[in-house]
N, C-alpha and C. Protein backbone atom coordinates (compact mmCIF):
# COMPACT_ATOMS: atom_id res chain seq x y z
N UNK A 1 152.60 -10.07 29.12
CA UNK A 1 152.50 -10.86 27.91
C UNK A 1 152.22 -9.99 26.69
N UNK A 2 151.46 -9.10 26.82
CA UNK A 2 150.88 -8.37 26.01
C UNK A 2 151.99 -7.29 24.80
N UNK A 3 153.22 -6.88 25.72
CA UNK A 3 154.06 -6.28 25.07
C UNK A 3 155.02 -7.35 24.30
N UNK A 4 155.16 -8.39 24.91
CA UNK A 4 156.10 -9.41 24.32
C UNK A 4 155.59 -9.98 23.16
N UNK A 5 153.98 -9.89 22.64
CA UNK A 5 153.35 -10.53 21.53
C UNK A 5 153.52 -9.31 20.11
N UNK A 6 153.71 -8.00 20.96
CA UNK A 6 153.99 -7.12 20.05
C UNK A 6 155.04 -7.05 19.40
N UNK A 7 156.38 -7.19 20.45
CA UNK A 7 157.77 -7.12 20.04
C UNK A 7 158.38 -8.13 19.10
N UNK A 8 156.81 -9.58 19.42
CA UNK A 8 157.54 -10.64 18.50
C UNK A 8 156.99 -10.37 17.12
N UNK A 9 155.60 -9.91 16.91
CA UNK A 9 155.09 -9.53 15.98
C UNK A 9 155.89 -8.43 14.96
N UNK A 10 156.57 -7.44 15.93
CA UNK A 10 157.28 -6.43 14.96
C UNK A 10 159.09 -6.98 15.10
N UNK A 11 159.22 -8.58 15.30
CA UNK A 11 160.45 -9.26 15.09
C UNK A 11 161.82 -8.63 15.45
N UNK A 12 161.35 -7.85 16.88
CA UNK A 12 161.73 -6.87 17.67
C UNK A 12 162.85 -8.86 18.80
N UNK A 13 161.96 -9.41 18.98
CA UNK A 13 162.78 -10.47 19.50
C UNK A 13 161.20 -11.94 19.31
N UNK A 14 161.60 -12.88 19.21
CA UNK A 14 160.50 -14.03 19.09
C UNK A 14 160.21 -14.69 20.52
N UNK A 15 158.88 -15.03 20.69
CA UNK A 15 158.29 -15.52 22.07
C UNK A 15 157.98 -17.43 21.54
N UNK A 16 157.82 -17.90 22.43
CA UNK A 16 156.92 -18.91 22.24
C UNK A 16 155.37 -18.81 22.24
N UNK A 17 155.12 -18.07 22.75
CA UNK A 17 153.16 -18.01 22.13
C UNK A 17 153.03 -16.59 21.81
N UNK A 18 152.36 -16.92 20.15
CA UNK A 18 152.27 -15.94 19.94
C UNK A 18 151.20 -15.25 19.46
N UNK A 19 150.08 -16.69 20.19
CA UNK A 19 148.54 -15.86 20.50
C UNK A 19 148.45 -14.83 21.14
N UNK A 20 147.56 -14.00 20.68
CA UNK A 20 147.11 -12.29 21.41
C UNK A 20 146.31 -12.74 22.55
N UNK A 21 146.61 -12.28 23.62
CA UNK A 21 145.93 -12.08 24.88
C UNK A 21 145.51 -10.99 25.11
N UNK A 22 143.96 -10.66 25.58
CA UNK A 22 143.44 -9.10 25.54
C UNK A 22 144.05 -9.27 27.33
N UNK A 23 144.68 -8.36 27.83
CA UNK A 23 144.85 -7.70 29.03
C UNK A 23 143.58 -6.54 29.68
N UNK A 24 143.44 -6.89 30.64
CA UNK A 24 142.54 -5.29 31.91
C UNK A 24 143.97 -4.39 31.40
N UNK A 25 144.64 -4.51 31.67
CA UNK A 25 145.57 -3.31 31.52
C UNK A 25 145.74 -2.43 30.37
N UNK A 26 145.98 -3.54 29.51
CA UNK A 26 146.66 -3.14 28.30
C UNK A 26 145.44 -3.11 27.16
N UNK A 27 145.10 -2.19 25.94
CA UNK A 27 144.47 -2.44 25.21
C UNK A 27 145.04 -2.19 23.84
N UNK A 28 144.62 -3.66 22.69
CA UNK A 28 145.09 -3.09 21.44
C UNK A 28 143.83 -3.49 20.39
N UNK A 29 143.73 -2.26 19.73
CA UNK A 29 142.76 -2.47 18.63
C UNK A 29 143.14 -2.23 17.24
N UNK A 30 142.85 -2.96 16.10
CA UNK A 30 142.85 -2.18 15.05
C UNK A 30 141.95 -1.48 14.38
N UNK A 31 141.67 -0.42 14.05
CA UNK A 31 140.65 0.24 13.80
C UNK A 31 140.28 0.07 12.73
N UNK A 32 138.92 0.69 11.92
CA UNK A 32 138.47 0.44 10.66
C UNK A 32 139.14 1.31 9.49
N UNK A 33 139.07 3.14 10.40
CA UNK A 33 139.75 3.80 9.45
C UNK A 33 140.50 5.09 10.31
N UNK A 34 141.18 5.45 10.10
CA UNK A 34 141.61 6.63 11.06
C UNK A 34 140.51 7.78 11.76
N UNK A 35 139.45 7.78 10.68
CA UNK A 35 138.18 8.65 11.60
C UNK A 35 137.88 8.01 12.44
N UNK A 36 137.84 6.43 12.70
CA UNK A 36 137.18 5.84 13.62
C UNK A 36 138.38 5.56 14.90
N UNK A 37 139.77 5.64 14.20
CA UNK A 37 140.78 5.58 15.09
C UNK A 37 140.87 7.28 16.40
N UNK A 38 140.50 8.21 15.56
CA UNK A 38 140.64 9.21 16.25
C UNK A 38 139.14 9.88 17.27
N UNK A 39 138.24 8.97 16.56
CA UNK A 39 137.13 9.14 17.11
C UNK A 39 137.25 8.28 18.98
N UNK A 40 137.44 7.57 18.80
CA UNK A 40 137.85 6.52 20.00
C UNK A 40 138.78 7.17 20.90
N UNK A 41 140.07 7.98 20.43
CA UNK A 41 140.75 8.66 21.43
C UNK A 41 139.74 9.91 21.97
N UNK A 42 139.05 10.28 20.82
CA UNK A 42 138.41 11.88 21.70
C UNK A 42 137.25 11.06 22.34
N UNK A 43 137.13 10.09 22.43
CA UNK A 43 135.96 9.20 23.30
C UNK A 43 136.58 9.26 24.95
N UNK A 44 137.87 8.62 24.36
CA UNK A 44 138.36 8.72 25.63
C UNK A 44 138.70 9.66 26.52
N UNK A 45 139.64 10.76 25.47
CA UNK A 45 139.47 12.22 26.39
C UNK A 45 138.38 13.10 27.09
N UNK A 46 137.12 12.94 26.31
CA UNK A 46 135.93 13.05 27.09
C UNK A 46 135.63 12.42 28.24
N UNK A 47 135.98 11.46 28.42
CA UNK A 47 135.91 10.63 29.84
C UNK A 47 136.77 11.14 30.47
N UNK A 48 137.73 11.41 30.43
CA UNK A 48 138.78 12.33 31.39
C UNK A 48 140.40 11.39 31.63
N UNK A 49 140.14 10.59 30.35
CA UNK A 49 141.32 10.10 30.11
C UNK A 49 142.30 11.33 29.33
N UNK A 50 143.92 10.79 28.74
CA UNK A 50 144.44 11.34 27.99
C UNK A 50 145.18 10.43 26.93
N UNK A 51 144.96 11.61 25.68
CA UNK A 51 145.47 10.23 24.38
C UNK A 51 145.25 11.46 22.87
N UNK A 52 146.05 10.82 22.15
CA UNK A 52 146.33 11.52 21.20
C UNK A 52 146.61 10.57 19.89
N UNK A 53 146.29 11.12 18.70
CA UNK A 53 146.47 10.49 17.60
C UNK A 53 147.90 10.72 17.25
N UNK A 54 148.81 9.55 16.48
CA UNK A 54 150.08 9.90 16.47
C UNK A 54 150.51 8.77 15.30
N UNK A 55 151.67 9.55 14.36
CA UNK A 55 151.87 8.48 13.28
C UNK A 55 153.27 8.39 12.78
N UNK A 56 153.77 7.44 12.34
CA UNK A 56 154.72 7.53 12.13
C UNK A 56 155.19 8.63 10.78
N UNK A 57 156.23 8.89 11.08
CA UNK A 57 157.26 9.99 9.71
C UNK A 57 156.71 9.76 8.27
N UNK A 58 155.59 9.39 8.09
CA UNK A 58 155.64 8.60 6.14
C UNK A 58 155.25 10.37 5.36
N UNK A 59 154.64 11.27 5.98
CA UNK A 59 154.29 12.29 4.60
C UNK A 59 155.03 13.46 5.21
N UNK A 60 154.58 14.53 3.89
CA UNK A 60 155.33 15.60 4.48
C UNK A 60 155.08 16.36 5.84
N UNK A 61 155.68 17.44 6.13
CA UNK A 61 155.85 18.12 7.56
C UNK A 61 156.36 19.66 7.24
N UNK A 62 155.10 19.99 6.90
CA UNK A 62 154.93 21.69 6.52
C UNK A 62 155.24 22.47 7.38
N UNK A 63 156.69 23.49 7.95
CA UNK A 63 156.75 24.24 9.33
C UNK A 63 156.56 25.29 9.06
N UNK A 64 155.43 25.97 7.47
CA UNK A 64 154.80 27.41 7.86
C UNK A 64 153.36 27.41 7.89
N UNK A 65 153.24 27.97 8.36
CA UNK A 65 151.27 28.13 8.46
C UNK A 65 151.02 29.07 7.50
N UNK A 66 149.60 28.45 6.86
CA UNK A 66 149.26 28.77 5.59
C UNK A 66 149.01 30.55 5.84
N UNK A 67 148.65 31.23 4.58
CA UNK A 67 148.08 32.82 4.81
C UNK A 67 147.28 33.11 5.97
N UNK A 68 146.20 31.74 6.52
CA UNK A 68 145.61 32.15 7.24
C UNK A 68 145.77 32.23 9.33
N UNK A 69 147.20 31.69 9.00
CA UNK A 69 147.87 31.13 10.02
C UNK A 69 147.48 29.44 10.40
N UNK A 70 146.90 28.83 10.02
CA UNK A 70 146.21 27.83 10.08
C UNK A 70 147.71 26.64 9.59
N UNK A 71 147.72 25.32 10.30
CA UNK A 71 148.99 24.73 9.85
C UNK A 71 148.04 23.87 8.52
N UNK A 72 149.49 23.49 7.43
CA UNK A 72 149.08 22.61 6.90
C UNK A 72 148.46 21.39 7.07
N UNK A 73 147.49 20.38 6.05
CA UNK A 73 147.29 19.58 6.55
C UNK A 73 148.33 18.40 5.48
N UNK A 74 148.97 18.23 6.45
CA UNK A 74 149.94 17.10 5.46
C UNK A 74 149.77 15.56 5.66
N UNK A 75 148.98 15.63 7.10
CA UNK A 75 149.16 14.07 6.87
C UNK A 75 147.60 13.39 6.21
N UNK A 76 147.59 12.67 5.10
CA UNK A 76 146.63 12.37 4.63
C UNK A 76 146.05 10.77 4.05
N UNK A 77 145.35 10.38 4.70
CA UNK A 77 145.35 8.71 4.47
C UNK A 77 143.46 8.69 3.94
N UNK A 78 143.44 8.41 2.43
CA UNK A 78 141.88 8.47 2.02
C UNK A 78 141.10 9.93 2.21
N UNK A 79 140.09 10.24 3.02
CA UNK A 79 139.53 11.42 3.03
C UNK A 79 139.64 11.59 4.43
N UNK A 80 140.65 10.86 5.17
CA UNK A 80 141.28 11.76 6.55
C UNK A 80 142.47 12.49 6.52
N UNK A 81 142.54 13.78 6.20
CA UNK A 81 143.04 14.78 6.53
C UNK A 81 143.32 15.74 7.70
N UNK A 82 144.58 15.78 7.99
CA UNK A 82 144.89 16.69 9.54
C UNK A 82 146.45 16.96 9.58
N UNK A 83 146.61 18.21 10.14
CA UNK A 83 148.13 18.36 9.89
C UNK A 83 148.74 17.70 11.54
N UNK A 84 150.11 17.93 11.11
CA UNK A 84 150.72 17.42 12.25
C UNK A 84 150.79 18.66 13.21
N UNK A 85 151.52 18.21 14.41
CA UNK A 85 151.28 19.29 15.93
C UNK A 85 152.46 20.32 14.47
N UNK A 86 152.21 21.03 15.47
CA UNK A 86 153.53 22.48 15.19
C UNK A 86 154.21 21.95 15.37
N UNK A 87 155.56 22.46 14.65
CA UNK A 87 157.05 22.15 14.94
C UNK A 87 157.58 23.06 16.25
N UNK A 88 158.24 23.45 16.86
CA UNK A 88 158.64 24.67 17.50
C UNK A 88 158.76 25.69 16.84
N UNK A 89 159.31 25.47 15.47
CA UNK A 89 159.90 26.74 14.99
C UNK A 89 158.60 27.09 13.89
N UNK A 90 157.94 26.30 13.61
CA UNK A 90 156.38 26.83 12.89
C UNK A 90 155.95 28.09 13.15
N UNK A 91 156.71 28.83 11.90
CA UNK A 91 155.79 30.64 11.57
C UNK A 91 155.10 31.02 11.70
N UNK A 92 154.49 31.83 11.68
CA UNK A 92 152.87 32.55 11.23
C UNK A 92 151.43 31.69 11.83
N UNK A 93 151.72 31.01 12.88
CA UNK A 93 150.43 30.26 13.25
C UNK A 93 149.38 31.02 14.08
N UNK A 94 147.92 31.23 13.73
CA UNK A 94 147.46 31.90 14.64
C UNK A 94 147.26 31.52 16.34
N UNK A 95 146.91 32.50 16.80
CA UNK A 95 146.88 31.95 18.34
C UNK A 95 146.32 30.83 18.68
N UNK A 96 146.67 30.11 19.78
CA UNK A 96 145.66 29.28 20.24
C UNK A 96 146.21 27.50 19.72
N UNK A 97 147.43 28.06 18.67
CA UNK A 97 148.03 26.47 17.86
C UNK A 97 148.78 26.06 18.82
N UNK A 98 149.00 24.73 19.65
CA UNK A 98 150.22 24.68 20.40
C UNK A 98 151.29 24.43 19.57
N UNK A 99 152.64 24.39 20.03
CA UNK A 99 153.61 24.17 19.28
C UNK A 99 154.00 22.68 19.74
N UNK A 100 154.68 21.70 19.51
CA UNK A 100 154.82 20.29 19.53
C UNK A 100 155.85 20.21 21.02
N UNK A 101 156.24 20.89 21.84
CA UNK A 101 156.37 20.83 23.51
C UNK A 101 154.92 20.95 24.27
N UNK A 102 153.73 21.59 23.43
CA UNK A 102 152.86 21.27 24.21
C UNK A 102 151.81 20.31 23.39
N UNK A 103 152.29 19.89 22.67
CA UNK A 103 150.86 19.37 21.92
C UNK A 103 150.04 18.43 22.66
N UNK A 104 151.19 17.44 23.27
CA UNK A 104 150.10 16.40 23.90
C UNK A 104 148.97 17.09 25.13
N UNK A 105 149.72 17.93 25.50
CA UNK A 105 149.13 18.60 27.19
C UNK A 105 148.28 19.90 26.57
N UNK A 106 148.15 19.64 25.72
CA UNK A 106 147.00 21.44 25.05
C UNK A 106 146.13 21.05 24.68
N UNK A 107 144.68 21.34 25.33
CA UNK A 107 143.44 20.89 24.69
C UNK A 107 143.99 20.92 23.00
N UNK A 108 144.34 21.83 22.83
CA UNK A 108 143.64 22.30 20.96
C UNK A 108 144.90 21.15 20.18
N UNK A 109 145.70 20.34 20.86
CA UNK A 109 146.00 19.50 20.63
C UNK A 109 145.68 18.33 19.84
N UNK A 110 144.77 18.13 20.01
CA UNK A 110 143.68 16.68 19.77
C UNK A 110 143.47 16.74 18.48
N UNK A 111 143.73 18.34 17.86
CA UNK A 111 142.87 18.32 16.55
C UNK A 111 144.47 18.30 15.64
N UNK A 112 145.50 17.68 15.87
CA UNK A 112 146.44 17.35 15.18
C UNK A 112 146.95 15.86 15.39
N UNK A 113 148.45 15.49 14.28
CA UNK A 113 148.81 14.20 14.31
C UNK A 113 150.36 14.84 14.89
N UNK A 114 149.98 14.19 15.88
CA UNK A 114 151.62 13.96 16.52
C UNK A 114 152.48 13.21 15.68
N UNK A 115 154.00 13.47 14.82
CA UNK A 115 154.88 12.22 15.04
C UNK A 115 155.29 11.45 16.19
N UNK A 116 155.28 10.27 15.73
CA UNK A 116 155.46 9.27 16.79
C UNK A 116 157.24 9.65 17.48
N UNK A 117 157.31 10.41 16.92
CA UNK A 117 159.37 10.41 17.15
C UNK A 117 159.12 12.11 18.16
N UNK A 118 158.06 12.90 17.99
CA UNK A 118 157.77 14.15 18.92
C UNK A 118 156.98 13.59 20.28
N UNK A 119 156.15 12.49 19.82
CA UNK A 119 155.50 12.01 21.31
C UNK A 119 156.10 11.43 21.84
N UNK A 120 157.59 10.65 21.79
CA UNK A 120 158.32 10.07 22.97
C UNK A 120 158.87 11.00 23.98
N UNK A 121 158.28 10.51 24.88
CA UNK A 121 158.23 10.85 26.33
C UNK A 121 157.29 11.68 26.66
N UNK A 122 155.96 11.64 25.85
CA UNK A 122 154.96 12.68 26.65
C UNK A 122 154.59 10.98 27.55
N UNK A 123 153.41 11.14 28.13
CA UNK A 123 152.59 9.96 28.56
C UNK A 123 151.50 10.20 28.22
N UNK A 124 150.22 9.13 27.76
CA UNK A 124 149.31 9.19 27.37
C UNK A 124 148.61 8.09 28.19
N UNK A 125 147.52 8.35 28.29
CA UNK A 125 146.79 7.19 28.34
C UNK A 125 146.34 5.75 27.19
N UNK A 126 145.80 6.83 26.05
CA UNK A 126 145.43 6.32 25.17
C UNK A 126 146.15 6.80 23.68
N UNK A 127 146.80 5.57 23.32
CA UNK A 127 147.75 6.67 21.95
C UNK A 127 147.10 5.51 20.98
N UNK A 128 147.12 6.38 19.61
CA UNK A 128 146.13 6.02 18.25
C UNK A 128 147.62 6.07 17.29
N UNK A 129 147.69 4.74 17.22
CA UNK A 129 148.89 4.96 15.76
C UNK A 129 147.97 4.54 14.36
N UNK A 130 148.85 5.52 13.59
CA UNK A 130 148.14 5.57 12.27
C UNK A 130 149.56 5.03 11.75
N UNK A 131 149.16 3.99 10.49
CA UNK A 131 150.45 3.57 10.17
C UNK A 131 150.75 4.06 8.46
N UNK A 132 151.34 4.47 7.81
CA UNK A 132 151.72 4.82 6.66
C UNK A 132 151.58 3.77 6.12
N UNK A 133 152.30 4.35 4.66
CA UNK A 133 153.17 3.08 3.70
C UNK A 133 154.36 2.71 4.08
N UNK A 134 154.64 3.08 5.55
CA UNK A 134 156.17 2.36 6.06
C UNK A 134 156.23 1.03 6.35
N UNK A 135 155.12 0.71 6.88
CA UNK A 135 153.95 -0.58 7.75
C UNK A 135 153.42 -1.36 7.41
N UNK A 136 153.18 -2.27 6.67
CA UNK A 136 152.19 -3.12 6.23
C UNK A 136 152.21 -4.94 6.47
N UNK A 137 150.94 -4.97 6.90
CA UNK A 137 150.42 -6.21 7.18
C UNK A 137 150.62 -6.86 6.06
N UNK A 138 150.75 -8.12 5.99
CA UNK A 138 151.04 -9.18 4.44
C UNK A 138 149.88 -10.21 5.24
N UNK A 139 148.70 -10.08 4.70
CA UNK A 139 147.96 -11.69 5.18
C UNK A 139 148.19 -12.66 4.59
N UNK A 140 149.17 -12.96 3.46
CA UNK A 140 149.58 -13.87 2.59
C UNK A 140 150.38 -14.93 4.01
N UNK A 141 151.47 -13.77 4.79
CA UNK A 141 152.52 -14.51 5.59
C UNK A 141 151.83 -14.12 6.79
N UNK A 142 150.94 -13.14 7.14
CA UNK A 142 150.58 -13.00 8.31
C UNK A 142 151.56 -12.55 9.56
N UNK A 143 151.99 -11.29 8.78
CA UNK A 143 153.46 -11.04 9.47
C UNK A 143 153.19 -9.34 9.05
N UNK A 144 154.06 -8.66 9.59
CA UNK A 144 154.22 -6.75 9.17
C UNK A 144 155.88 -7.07 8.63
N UNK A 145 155.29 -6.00 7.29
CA UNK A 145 156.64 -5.94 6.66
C UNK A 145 156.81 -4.09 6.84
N UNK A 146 157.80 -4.32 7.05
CA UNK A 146 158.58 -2.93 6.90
C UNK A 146 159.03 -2.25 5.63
N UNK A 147 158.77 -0.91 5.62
CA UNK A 147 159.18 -0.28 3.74
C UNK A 147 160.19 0.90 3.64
N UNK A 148 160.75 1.20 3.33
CA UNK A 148 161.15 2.42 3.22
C UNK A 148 161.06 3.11 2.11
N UNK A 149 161.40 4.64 1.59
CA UNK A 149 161.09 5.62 0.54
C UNK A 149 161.95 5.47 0.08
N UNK A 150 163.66 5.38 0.49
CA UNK A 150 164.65 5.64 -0.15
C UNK A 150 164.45 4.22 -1.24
């Protein structure tokens, strides 16, 4: 039930009920703010789950690492700041950065934002979407509208 309330919600296809049911299986939350969104995944990875913060395409995607080898931090929502995984081809990064074939599976992972379009097909346990200005809730209609840049 749980995926079908989503798909009708993102008008992916319409259900007849389209009350939220919390599932044992399945869990969905919305968080307060992305610190508290990413705080909850490294909650979980401490338990000995796996899960990663991950967002959709909305800001830029810096593929050199700054003077200090360190990646940019491009993705930025309020005073949460964090760059995305490495690209593959990401320059000058010092040791120890994974590059985005290992990001989900590399401890030092955790401390970046996956795109949601690089994490298909890792598996996670626990995945944290952060949603841009692509995304937005309307409580007027009580519906997600979709945006684009162009």
């Amino acid at each position: 039930m749980s995926r079908q309330w989503i798909d009708h919600t993102l008008h992916i296809r319409q259900i007849a009920t389209t009350e939220w049911r919390q599932e044992d299986a399945f869990e969905f939350r919305i968080m307060e703010s992305p610190h508290a969104l990413e705080q909850a995944i490294r909650d979980k990875v401490a338990e000995g789950y796996t899960g990663r913060v991950m967002a959709g395409f909305c800001w830029p995607w810096t593929k050199q690492a700054d003077a200090e080898g360190e990646l940019h931090k491009d993705v930025v929502v309020g005073d949460y700041i964090r760059p995305w995984n490495a690209d593959e081809n990401t320059k000058g990064m010092r040791r120890g950065i994974p590059k985005s074939q290992y990001w989900a599976y590399d401890e030092a992972g955790i401390d970046q934002v996956g795109c949601v379009y690089t994490a298909q097909g890792f598996e996670c346990d626990y995945a944290g979407v952060i949603f841009g200005n692509d995304l937005k809730y309307n409580p007027d209609t009580g519906e997600w509208e979709g945006f684009s840049e162009n």
